[in-house]
N, C-alpha and C. Protein backbone atom coordinates (compact mmCIF):
# COMPACT_ATOMS: atom_id res chain seq x y z
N UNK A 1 -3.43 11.41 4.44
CA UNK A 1 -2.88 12.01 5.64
C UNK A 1 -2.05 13.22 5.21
N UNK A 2 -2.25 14.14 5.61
CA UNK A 2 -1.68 15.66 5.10
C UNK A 2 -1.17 16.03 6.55
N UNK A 3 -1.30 15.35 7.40
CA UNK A 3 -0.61 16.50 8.66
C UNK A 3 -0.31 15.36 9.76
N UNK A 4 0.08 15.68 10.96
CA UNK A 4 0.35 15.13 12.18
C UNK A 4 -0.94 14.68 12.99
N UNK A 5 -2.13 15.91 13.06
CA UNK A 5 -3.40 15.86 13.38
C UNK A 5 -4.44 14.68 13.01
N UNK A 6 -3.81 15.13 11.29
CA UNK A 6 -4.85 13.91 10.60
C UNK A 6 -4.28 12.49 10.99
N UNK A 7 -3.26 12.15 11.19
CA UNK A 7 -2.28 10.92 11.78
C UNK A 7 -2.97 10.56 13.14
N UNK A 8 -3.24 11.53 13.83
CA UNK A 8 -3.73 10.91 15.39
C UNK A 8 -5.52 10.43 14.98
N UNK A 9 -6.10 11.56 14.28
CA UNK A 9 -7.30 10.70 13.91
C UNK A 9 -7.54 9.69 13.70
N UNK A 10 -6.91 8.99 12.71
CA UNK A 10 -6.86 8.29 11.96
C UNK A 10 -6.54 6.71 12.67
N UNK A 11 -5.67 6.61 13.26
CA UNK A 11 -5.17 6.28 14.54
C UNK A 11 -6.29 5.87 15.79
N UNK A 12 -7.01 7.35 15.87
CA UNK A 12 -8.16 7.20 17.19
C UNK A 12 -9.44 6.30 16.23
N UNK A 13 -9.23 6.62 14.98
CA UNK A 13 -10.50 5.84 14.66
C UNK A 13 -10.02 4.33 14.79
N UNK A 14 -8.87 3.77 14.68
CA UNK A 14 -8.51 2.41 14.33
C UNK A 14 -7.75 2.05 13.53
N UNK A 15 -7.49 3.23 12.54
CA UNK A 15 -6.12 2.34 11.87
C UNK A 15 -4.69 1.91 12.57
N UNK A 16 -4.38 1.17 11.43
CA UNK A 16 -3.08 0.11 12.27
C UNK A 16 -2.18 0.86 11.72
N UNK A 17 -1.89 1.56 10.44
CA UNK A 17 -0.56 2.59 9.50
C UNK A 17 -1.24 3.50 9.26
N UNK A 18 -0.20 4.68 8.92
CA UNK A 18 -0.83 6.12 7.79
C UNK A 18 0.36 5.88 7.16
N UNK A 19 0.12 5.80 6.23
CA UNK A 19 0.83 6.31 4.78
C UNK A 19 0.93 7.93 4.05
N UNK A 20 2.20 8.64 4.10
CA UNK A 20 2.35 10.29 3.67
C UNK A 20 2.71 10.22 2.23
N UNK A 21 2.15 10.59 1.82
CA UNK A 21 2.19 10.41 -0.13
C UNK A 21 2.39 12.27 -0.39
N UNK A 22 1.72 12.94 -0.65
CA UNK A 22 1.48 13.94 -1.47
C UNK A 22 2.47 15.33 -0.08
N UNK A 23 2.56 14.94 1.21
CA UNK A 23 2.88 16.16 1.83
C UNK A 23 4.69 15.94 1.52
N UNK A 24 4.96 14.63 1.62
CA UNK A 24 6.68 14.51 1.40
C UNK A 24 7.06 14.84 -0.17
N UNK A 25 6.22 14.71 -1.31
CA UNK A 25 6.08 15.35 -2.17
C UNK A 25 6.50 16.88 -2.44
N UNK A 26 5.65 17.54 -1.63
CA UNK A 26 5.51 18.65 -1.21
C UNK A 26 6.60 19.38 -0.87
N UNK A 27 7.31 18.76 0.62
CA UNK A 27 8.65 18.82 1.03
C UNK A 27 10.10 18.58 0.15
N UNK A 28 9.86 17.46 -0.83
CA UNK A 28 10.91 17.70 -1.90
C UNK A 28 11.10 18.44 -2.69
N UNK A 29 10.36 19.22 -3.22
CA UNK A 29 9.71 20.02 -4.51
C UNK A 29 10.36 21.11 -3.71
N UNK A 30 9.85 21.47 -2.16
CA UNK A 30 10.41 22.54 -1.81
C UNK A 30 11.82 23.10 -1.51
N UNK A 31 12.30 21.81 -0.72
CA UNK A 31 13.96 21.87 -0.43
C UNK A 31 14.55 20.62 -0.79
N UNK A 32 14.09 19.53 -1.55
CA UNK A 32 14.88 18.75 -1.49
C UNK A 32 14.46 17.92 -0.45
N UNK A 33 15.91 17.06 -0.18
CA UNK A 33 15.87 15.93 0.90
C UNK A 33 15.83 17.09 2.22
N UNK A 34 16.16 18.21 2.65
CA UNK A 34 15.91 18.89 3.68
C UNK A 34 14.32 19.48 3.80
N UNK A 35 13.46 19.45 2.60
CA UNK A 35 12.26 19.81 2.84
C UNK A 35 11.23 18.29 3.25
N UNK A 36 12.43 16.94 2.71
CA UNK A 36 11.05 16.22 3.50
C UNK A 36 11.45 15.64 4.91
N UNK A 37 13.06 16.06 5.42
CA UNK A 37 13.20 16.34 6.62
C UNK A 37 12.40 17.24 7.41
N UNK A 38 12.04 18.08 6.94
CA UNK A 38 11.09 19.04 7.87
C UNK A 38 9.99 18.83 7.99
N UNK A 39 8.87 18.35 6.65
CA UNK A 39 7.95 17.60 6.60
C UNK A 39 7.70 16.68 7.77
N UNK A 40 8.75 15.67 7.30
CA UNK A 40 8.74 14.62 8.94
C UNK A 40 8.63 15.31 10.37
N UNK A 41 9.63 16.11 10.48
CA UNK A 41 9.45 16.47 11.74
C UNK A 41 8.34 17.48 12.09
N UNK A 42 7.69 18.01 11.58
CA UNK A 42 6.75 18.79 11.61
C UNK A 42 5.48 17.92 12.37
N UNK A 43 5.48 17.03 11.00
CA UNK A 43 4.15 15.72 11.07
C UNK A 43 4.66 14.98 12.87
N UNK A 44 5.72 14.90 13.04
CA UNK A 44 5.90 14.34 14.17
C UNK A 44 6.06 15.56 15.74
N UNK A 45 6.04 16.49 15.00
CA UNK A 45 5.64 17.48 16.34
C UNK A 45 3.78 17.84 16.32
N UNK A 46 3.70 17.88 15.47
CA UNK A 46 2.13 17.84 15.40
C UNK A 46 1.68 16.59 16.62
N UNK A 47 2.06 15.41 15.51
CA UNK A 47 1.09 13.95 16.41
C UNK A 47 1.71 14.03 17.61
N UNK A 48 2.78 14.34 18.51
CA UNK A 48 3.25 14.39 19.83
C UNK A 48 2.35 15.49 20.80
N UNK A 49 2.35 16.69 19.64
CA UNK A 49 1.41 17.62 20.42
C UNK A 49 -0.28 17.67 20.61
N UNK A 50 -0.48 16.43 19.59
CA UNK A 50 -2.08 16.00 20.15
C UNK A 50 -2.00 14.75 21.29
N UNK A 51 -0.93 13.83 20.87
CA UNK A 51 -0.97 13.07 22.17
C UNK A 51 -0.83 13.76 23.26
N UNK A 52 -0.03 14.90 23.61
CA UNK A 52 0.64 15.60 25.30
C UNK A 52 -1.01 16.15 25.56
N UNK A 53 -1.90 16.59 24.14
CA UNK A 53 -3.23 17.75 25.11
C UNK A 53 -4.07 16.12 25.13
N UNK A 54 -4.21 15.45 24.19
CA UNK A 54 -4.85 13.95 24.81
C UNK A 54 -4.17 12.93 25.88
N UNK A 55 -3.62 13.50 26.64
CA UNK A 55 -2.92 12.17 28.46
C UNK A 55 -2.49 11.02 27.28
N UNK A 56 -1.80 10.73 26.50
CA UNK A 56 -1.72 9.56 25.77
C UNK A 56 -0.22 9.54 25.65
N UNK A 57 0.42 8.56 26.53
CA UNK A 57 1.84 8.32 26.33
C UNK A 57 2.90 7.58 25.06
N UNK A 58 1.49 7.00 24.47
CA UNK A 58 2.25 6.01 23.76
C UNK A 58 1.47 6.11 22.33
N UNK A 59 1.70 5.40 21.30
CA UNK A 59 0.67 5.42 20.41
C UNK A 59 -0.51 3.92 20.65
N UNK A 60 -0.09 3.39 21.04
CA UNK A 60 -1.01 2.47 21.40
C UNK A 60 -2.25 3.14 22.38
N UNK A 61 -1.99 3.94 23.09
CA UNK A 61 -3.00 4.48 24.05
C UNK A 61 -3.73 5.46 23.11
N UNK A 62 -3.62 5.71 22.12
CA UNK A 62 -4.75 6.50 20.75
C UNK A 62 -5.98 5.32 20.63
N UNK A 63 -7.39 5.68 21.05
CA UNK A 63 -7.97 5.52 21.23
C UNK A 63 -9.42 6.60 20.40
N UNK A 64 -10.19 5.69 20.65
CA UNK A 64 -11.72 6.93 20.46
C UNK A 64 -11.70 7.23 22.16
């Protein structure tokens, strides 16, 4: 899982977790504990902004 996007996929196909390995990585290397703060929130404005264009209120309503 590298993004917020890939999280809702992943999700619509059926998984039950995503696990972020290599992007919070990423985020430390860059700033520290403030780069995998941003990381997070990024990944979590992403998956909010595919649920709002998919009608999906909840994560349970992620679906195929």
């Amino acid at each position: 899982i590298r993004s917020g996007t890939n999280m809702f996929k992943a999700l619509a196909l059926g998984a039950e977790c995503c696990w972020v390995g290599r992007p919070a990585l990423w985020g430390l290397a860059y700033a520290g504990e403030n780069g995998v703060d941003l990381m997070l929130e990024t990944f979590y404005d992403e998956l909010k902004r595919c649920m709002q264009l998919t009608g999906c209120n909840s994560v349970e309503e992620i679906t195929r």
